[in-house]
Protein backbone atom coordinates (compact mmCIF):
# COMPACT_ATOMS: atom_id res chain seq x y z
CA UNK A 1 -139.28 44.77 22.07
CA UNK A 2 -137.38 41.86 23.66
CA UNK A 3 -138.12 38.53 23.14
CA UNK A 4 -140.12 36.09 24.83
CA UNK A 5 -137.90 33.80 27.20
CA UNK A 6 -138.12 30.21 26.29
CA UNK A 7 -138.93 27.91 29.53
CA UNK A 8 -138.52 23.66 28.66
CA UNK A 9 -140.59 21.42 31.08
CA UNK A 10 -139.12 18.48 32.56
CA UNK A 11 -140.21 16.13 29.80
CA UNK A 12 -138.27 18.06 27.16
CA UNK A 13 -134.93 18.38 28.97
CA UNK A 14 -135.27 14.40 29.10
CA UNK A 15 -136.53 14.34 25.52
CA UNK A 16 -133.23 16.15 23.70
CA UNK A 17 -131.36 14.77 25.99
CA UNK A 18 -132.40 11.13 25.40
CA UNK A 19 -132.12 12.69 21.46
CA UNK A 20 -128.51 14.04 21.73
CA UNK A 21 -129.94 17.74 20.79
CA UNK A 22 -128.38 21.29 22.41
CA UNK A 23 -130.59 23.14 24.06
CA UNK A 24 -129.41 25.84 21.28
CA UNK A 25 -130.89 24.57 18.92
CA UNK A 26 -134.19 24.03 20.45
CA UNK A 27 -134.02 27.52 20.86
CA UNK A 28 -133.50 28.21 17.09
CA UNK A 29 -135.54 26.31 16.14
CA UNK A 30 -138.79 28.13 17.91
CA UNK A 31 -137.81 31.54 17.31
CA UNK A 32 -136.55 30.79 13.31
CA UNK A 33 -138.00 27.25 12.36
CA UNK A 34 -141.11 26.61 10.04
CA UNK A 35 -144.21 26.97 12.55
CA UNK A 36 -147.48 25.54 12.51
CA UNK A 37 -150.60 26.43 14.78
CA UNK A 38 -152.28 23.30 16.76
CA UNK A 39 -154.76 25.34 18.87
CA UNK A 40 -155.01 28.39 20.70
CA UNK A 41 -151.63 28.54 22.53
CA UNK A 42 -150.37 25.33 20.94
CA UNK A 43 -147.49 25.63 18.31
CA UNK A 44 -145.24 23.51 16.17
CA UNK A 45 -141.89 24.36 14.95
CA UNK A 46 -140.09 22.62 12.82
CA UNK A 47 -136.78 22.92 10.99
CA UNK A 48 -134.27 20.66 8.86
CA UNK A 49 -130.55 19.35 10.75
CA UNK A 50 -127.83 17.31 9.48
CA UNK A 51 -129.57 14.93 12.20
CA UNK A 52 -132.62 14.76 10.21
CA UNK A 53 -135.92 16.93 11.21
CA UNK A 54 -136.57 18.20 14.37
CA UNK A 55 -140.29 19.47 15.75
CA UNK A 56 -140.63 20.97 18.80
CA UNK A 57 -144.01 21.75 20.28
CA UNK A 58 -144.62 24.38 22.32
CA UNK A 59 -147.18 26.98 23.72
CA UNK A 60 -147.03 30.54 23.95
CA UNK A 61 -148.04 32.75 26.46
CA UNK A 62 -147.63 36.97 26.69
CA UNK A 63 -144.83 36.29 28.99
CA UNK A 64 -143.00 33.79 27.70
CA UNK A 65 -142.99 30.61 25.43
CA UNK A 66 -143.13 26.88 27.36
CA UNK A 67 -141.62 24.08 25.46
CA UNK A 68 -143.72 20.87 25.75
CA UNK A 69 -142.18 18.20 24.14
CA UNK A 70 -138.91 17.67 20.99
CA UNK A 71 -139.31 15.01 18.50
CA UNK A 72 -137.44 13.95 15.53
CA UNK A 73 -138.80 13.47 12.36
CA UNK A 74 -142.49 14.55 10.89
CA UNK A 75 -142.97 16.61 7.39
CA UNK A 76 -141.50 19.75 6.52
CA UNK A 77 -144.47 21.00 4.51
């Protein structure tokens, strides 16, 4: 099974860009970081960087897997 391609809305190009993140790592971080379920389709994936933590929420569909919005910081837990 391949995976699901990872599609960033408008918002998050401008958010790791205004954070000085690759677009990489974003990736990473949703297929290997520490995830968390907000709702339905809603996730949270978080993971640990020599920048400090980054959280990228997202929302997963059959065919692929939209990227909503990057932050940095929040708990690890």
């Amino acid at each position: 099974m391949s995976e699901k391609p990872i599609l960033l809305t408008k918002h998050a190009t401008r958010r790791y860009v205004s954070l000085d993140i690759i677009p990489d790592s974003i990736i990473e971080i949703v297929r290997h970081g520490k995830r968390t379920r907000l709702g339905k389709m809603k996730w949270s994936a978080s993971k640990r960087t020599k920048r400090g933590t980054v959280v990228v929420i997202f929302a997963e569909y059959s065919e692929f897997i939209k990227v909503i919005t990057i932050t940095k910081g929040g708990n690890i837990r």
